[in-house]
PDB file of N, CA and C in Angstrom:
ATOM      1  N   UNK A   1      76.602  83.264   6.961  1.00  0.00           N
ATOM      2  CA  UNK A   1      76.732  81.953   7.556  1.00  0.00           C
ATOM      3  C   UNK A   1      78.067  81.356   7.114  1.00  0.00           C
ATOM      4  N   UNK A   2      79.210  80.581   8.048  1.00  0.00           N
ATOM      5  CA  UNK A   2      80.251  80.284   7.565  1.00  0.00           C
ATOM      6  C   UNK A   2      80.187  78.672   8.266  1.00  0.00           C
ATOM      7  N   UNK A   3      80.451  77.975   6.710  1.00  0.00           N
ATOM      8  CA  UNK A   3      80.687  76.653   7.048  1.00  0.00           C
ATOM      9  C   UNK A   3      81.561  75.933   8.165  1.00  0.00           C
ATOM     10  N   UNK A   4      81.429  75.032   9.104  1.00  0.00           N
ATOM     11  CA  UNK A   4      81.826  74.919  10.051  1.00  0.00           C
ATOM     12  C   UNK A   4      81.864  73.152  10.753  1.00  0.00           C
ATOM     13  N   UNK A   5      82.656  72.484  11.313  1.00  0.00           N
ATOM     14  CA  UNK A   5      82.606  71.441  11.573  1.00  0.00           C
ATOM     15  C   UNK A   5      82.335  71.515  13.025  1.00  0.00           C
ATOM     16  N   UNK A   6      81.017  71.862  14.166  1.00  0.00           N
ATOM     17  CA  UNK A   6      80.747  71.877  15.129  1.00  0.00           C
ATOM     18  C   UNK A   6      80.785  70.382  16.018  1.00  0.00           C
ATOM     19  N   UNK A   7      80.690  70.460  17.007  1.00  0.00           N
ATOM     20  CA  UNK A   7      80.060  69.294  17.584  1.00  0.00           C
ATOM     21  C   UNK A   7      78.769  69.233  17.495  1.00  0.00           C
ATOM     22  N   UNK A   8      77.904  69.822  17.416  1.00  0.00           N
ATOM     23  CA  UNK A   8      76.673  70.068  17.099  1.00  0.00           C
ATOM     24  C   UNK A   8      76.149  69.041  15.926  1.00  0.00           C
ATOM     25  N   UNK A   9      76.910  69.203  14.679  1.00  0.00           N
ATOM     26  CA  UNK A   9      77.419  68.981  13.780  1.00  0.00           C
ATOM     27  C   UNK A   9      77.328  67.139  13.451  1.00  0.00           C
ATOM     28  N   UNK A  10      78.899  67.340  14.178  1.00  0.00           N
ATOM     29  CA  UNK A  10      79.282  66.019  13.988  1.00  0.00           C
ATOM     30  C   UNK A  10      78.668  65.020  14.846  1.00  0.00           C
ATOM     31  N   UNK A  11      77.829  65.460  15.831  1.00  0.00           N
ATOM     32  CA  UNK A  11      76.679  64.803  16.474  1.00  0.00           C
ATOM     33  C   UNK A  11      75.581  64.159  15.566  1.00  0.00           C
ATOM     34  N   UNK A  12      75.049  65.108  15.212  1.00  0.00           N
ATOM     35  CA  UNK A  12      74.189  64.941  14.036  1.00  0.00           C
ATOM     36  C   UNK A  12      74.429  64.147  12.627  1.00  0.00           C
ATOM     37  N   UNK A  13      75.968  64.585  12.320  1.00  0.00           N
ATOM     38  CA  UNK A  13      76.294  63.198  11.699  1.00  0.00           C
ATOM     39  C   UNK A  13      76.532  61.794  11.969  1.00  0.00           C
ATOM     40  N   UNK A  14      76.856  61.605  13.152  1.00  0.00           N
ATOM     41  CA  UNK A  14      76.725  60.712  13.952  1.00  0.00           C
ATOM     42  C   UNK A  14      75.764  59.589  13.833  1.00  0.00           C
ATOM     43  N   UNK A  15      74.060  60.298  13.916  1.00  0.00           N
ATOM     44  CA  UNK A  15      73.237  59.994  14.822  1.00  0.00           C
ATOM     45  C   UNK A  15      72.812  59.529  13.144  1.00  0.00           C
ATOM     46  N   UNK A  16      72.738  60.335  11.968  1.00  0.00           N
ATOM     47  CA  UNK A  16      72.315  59.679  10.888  1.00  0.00           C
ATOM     48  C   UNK A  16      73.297  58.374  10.176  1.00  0.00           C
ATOM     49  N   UNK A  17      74.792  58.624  10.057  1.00  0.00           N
ATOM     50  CA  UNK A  17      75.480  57.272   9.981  1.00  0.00           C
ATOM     51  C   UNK A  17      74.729  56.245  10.812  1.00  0.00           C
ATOM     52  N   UNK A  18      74.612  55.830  12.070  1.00  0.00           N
ATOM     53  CA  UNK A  18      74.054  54.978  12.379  1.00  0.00           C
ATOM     54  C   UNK A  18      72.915  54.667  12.256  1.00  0.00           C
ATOM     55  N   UNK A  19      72.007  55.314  12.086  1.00  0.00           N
ATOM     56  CA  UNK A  19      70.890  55.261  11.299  1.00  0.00           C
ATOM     57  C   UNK A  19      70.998  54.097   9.759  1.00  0.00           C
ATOM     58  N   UNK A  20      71.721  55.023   9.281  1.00  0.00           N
ATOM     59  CA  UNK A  20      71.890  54.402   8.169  1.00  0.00           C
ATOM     60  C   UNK A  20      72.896  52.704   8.129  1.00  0.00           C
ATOM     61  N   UNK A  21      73.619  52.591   8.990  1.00  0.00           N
ATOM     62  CA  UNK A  21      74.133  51.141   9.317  1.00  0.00           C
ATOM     63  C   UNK A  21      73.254  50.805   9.798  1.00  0.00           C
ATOM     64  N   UNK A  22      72.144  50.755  10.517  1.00  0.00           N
ATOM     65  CA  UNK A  22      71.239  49.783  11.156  1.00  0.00           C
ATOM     66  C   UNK A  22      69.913  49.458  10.509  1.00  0.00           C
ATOM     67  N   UNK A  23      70.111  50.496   8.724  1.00  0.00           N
ATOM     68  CA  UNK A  23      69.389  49.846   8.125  1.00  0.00           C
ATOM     69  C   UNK A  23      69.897  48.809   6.925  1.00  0.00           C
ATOM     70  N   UNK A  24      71.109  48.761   6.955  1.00  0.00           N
ATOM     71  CA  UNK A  24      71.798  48.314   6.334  1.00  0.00           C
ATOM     72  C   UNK A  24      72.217  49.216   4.724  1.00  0.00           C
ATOM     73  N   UNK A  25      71.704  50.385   4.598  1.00  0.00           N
ATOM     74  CA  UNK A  25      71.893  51.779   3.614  1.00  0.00           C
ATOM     75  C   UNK A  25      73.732  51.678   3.146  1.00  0.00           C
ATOM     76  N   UNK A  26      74.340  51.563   4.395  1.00  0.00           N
ATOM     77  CA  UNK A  26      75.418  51.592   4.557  1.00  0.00           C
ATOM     78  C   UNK A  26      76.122  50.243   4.659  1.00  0.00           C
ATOM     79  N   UNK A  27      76.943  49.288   4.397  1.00  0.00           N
ATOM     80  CA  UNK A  27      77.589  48.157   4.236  1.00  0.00           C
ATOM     81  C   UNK A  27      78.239  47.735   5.909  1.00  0.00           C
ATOM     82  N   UNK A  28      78.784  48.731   6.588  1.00  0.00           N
ATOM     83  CA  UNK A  28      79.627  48.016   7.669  1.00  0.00           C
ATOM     84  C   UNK A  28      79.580  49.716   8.605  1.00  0.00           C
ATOM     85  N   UNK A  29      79.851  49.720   9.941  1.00  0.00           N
ATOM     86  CA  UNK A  29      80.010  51.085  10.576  1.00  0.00           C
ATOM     87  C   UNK A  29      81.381  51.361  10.741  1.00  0.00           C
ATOM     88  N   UNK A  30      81.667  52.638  10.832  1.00  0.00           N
ATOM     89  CA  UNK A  30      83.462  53.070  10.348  1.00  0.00           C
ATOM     90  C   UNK A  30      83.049  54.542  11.471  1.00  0.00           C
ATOM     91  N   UNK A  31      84.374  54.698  12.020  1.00  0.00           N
ATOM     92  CA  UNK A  31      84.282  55.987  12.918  1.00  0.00           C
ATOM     93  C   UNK A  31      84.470  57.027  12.021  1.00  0.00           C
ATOM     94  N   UNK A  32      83.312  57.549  12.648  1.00  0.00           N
ATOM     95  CA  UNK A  32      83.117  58.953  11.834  1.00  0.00           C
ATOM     96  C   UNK A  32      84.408  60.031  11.985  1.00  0.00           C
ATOM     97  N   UNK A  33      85.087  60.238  13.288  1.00  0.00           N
ATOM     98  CA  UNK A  33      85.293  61.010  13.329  1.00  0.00           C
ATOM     99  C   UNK A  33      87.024  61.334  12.410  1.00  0.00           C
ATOM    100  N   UNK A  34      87.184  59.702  12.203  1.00  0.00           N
ATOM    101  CA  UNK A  34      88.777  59.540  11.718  1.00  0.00           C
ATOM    102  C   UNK A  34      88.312  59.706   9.892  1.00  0.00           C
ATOM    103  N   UNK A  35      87.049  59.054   9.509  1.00  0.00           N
ATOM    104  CA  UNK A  35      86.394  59.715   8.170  1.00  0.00           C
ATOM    105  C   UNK A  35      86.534  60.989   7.844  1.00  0.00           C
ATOM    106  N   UNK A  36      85.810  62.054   8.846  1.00  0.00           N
ATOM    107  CA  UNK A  36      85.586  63.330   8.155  1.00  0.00           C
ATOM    108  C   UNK A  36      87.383  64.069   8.161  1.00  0.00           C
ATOM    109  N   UNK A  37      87.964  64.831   6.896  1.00  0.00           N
ATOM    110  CA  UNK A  37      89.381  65.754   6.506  1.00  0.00           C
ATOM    111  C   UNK A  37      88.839  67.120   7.229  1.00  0.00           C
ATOM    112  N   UNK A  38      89.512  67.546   8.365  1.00  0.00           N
ATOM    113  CA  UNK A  38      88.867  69.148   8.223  1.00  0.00           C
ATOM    114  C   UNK A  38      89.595  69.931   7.681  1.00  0.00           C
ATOM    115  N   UNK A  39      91.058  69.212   6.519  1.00  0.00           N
ATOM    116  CA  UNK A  39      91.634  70.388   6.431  1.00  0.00           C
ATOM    117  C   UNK A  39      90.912  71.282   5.056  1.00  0.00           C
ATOM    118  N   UNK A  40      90.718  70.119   4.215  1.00  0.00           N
ATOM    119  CA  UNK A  40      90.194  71.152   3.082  1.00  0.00           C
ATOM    120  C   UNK A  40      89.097  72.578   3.399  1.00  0.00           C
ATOM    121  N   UNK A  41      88.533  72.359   4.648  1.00  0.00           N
ATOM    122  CA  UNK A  41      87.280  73.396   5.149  1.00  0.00           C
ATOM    123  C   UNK A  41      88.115  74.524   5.697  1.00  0.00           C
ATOM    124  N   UNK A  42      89.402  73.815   6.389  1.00  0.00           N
ATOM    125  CA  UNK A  42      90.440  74.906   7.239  1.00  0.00           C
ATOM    126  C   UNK A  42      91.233  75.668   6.410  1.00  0.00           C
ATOM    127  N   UNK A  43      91.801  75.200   5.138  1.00  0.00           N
ATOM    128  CA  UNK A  43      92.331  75.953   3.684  1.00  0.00           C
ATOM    129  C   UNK A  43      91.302  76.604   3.363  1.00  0.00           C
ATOM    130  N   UNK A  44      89.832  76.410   3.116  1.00  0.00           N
ATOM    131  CA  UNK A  44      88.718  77.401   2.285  1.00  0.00           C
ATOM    132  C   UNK A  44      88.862  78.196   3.276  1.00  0.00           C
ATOM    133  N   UNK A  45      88.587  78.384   4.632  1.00  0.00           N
ATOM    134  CA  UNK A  45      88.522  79.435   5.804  1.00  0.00           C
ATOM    135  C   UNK A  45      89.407  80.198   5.462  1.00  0.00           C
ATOM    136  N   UNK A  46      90.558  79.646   5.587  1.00  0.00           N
ATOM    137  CA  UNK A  46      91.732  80.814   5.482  1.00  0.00           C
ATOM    138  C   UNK A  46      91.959  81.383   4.550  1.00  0.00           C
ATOM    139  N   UNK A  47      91.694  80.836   3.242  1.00  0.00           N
ATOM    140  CA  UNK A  47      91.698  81.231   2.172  1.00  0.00           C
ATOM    141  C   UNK A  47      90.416  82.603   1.558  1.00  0.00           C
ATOM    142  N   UNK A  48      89.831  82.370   2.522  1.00  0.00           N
ATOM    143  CA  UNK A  48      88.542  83.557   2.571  1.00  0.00           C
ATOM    144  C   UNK A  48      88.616  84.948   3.618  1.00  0.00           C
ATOM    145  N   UNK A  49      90.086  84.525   4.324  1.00  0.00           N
ATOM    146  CA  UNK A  49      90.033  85.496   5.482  1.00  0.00           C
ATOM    147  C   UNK A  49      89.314  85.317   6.639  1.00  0.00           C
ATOM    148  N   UNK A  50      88.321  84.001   6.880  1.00  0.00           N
ATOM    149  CA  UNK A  50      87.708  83.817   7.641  1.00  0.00           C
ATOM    150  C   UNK A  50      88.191  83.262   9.306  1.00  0.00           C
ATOM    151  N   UNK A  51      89.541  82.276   8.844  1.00  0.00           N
ATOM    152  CA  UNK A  51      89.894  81.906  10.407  1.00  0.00           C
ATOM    153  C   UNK A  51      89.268  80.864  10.878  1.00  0.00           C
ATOM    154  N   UNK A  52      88.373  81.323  12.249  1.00  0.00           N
ATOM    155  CA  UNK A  52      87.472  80.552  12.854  1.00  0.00           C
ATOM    156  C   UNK A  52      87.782  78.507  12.852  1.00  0.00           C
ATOM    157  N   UNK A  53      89.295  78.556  13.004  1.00  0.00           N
ATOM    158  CA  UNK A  53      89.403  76.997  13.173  1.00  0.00           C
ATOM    159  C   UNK A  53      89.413  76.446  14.260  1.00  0.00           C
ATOM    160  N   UNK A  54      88.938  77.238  15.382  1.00  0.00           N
ATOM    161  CA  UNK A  54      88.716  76.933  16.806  1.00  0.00           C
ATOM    162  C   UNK A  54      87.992  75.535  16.649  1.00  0.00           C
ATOM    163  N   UNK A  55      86.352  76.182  15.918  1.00  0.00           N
ATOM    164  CA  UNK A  55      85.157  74.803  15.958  1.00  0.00           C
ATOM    165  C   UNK A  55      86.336  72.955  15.441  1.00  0.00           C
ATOM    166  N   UNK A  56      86.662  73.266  14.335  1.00  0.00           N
ATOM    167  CA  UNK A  56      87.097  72.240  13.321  1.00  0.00           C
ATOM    168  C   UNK A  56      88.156  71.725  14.084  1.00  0.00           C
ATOM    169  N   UNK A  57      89.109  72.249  15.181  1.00  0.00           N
ATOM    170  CA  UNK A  57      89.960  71.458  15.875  1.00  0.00           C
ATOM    171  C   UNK A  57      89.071  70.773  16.845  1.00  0.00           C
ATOM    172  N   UNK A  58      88.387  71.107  17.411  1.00  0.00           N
ATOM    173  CA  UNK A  58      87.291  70.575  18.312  1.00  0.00           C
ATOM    174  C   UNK A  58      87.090  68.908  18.106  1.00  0.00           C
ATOM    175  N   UNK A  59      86.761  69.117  16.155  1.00  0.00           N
ATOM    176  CA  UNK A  59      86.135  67.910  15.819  1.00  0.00           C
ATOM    177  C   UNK A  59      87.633  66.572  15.440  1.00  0.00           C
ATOM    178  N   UNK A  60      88.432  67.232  15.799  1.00  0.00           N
ATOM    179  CA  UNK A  60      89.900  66.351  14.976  1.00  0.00           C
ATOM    180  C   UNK A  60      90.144  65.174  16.173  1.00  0.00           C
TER     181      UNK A  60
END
């Protein structure tokens, strides 16, 4: 299994951030998508021989 920033993914993170702002868990809502770095995941990839930064540009 190789770690991965899908839309799938960042859907799902999505759907629990707001969750969590509408219970107030969280202080104020902030876009997720300018939050999540994919580079540190895109350095471990490459750094493993793995590649696969197709998904993680997806999410940028």
């Amino acid at each position: 299994m190789t770690p991965a920033l899908t839309p799938e993914l960042l859907e799902a993170a999505g759907i629990m951030k707001d969750f969590l702002v509408e219970r107030r868990y969280l202080p104020k809502d902030f876009d997720l998508a300018a939050w999540i770095n994919p580079e540190p995941l895109q350095e471990a990839l490459r750094r493993e021989g793995l590649g696969g930064s197709q998904e993680i540009q997806a999410a940028q």
